[in-house]
N, C-alpha and C. Protein backbone atom coordinates (compact mmCIF):
# COMPACT_ATOMS: atom_id res chain seq x y z
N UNK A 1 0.85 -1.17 0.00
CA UNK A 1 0.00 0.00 0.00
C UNK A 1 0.90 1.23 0.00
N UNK A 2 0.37 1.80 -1.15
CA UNK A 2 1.09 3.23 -0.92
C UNK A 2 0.48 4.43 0.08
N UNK A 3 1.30 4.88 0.67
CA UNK A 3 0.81 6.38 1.26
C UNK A 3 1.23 7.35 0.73
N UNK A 4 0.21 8.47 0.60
CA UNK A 4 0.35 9.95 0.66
C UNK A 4 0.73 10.69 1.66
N UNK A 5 1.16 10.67 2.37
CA UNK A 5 0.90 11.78 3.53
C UNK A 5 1.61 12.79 3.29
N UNK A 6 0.70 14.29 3.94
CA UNK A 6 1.70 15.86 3.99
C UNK A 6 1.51 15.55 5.43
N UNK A 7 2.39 16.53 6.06
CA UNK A 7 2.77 16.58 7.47
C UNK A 7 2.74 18.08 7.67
N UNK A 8 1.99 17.79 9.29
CA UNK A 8 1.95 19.58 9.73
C UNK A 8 3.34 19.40 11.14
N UNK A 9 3.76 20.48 10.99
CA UNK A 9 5.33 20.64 11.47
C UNK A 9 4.94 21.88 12.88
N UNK A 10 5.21 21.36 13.87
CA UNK A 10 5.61 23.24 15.04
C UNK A 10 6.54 24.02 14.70
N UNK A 11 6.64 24.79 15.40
CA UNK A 11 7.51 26.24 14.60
C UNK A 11 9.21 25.57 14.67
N UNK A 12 9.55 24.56 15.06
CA UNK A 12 11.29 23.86 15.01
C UNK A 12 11.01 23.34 13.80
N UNK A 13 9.78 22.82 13.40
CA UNK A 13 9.78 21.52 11.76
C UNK A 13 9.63 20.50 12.16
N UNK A 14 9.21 20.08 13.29
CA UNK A 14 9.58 18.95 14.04
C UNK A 14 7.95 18.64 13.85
N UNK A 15 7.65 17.23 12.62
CA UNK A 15 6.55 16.81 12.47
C UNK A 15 5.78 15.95 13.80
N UNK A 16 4.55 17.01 13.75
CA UNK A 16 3.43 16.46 14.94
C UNK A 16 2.18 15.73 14.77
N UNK A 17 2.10 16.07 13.25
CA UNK A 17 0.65 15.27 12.30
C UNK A 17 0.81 14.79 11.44
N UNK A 18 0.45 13.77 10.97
CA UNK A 18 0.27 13.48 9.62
C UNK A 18 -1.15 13.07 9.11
N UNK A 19 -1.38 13.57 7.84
CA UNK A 19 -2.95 13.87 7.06
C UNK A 19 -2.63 12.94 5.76
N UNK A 20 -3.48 12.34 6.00
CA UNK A 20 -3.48 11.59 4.73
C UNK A 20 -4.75 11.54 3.41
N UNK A 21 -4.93 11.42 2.63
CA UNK A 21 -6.19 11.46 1.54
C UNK A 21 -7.22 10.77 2.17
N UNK A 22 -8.71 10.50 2.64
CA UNK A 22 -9.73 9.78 2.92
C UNK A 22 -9.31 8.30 3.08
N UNK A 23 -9.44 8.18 1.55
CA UNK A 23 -9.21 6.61 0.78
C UNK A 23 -8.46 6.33 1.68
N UNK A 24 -7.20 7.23 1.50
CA UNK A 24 -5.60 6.19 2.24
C UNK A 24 -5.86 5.70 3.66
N UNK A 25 -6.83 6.76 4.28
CA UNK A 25 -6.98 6.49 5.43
C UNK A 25 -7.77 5.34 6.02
N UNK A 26 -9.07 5.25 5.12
CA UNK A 26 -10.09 4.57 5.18
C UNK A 26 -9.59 2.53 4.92
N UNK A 27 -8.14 2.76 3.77
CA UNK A 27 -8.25 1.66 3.57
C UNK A 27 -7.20 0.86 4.76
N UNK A 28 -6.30 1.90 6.12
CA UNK A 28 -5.30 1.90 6.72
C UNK A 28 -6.34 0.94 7.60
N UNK A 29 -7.31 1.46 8.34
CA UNK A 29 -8.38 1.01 8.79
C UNK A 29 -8.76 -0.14 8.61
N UNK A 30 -9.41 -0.66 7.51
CA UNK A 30 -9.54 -2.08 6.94
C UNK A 30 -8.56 -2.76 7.14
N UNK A 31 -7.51 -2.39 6.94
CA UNK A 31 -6.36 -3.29 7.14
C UNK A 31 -6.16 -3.73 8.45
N UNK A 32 -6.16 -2.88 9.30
CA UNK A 32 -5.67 -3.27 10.68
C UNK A 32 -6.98 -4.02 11.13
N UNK A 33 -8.45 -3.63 10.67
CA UNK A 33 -9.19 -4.68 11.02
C UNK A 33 -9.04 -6.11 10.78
N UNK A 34 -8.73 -6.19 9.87
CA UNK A 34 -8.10 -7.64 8.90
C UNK A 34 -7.01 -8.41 9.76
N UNK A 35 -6.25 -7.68 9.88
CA UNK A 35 -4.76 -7.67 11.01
C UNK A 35 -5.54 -8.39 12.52
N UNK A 36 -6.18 -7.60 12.77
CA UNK A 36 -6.99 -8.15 13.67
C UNK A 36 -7.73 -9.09 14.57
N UNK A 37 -8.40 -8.74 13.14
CA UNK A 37 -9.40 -10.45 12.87
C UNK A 37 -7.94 -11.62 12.37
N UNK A 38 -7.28 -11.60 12.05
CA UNK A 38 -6.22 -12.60 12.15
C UNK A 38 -5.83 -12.83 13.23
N UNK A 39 -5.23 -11.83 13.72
CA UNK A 39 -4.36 -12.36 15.05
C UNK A 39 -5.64 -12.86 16.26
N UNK A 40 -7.05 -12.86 15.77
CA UNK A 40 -7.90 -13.40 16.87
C UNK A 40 -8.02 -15.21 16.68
N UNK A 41 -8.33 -15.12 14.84
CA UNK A 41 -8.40 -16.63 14.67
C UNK A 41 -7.13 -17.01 14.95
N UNK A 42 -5.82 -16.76 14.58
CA UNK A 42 -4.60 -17.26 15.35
C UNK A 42 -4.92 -17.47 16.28
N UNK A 43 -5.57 -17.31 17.43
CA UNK A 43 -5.15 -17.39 18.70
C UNK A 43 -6.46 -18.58 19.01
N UNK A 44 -7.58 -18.52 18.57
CA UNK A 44 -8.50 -19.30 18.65
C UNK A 44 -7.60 -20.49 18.13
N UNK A 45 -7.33 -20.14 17.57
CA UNK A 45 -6.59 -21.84 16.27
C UNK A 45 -5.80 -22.70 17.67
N UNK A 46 -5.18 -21.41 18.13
CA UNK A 46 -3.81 -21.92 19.07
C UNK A 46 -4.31 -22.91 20.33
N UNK A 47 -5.46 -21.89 20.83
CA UNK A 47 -6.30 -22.93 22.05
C UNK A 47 -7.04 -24.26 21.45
N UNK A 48 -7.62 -23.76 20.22
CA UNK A 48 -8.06 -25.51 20.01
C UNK A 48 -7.00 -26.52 19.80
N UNK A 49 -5.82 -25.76 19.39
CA UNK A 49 -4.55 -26.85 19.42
C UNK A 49 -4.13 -27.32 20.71
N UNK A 50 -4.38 -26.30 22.00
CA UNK A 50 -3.61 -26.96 23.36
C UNK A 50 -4.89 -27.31 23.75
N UNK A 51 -6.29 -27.76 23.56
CA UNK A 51 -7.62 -28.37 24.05
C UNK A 51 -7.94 -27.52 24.62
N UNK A 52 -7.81 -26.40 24.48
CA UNK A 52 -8.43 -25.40 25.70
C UNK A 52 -9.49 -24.60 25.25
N UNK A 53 -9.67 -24.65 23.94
CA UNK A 53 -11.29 -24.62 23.58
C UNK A 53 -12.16 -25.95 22.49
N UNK A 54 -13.32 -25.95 22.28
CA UNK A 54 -13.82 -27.21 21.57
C UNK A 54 -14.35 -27.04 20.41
N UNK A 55 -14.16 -27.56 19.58
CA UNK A 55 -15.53 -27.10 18.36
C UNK A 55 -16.63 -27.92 18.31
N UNK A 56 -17.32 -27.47 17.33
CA UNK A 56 -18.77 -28.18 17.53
C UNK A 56 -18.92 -28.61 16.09
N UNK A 57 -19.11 -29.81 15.25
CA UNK A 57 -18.79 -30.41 14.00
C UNK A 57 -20.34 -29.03 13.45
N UNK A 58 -19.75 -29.04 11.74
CA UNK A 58 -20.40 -28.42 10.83
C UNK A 58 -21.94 -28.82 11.21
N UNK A 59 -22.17 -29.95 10.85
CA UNK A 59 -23.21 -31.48 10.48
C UNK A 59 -24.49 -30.58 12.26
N UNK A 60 -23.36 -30.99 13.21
CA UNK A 60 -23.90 -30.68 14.37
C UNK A 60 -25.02 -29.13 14.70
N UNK A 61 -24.15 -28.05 14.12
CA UNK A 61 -24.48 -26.68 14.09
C UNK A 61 -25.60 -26.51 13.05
N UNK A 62 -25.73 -27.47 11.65
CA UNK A 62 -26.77 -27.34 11.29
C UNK A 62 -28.33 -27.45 11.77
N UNK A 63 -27.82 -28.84 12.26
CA UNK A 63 -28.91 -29.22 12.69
C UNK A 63 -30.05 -28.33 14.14
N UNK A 64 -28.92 -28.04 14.83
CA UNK A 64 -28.92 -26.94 15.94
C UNK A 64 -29.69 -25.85 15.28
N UNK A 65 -29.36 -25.07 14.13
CA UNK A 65 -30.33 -24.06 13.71
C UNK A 65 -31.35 -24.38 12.43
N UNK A 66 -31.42 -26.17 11.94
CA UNK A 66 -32.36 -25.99 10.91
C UNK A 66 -31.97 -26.13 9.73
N UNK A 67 -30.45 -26.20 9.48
CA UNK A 67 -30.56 -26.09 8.28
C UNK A 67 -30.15 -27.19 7.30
C-alpha cells in the first residue's frame, strides 16, 4: 500500500501530524481490522490446538439451527 501523507510541522519543523487522503486512510483502517481479525483466529486456532477450547462439528451446528 502506498501512502500519501503531507505533514503539519511546530515552529522547530519537528513533524506532529500526519494527514493523509480519505481513501488512504479509510483503507489503513480495513487493514488493521483484517490484522486483527487474524491475530484473533490465530489465537482461537492456538487454544483448540492446546484443548483449551472445543468445536462443535459443521453437520452438528446445522442441525442446531435448521438447516
Amino acid at each position: 500500500m502506498e501512502l500519501h501523507p503531507a505533514y503539519i510541522t511546530d515552529e522547530g519543523g519537528k513533524r506532529i501530524f500526519a494527514v493523509l487522503p480519505i481513501e488512504e486512510y479509510a483503507a489503513l483502517l480495513e487493514r488493521l481490522d483484517d490484522l486483527e481479525d487474524l491475530a484473533d483466529a490465530r489465537a482461537i486456532i492456538e487454544r483448540v490446538r492446546q484443548g483449551a477450547e472445543e468445536t462443535i462439528p459443521w453437520d452438528a451446528m446445522k442441525a442446531t439451527h435448521g438447516l
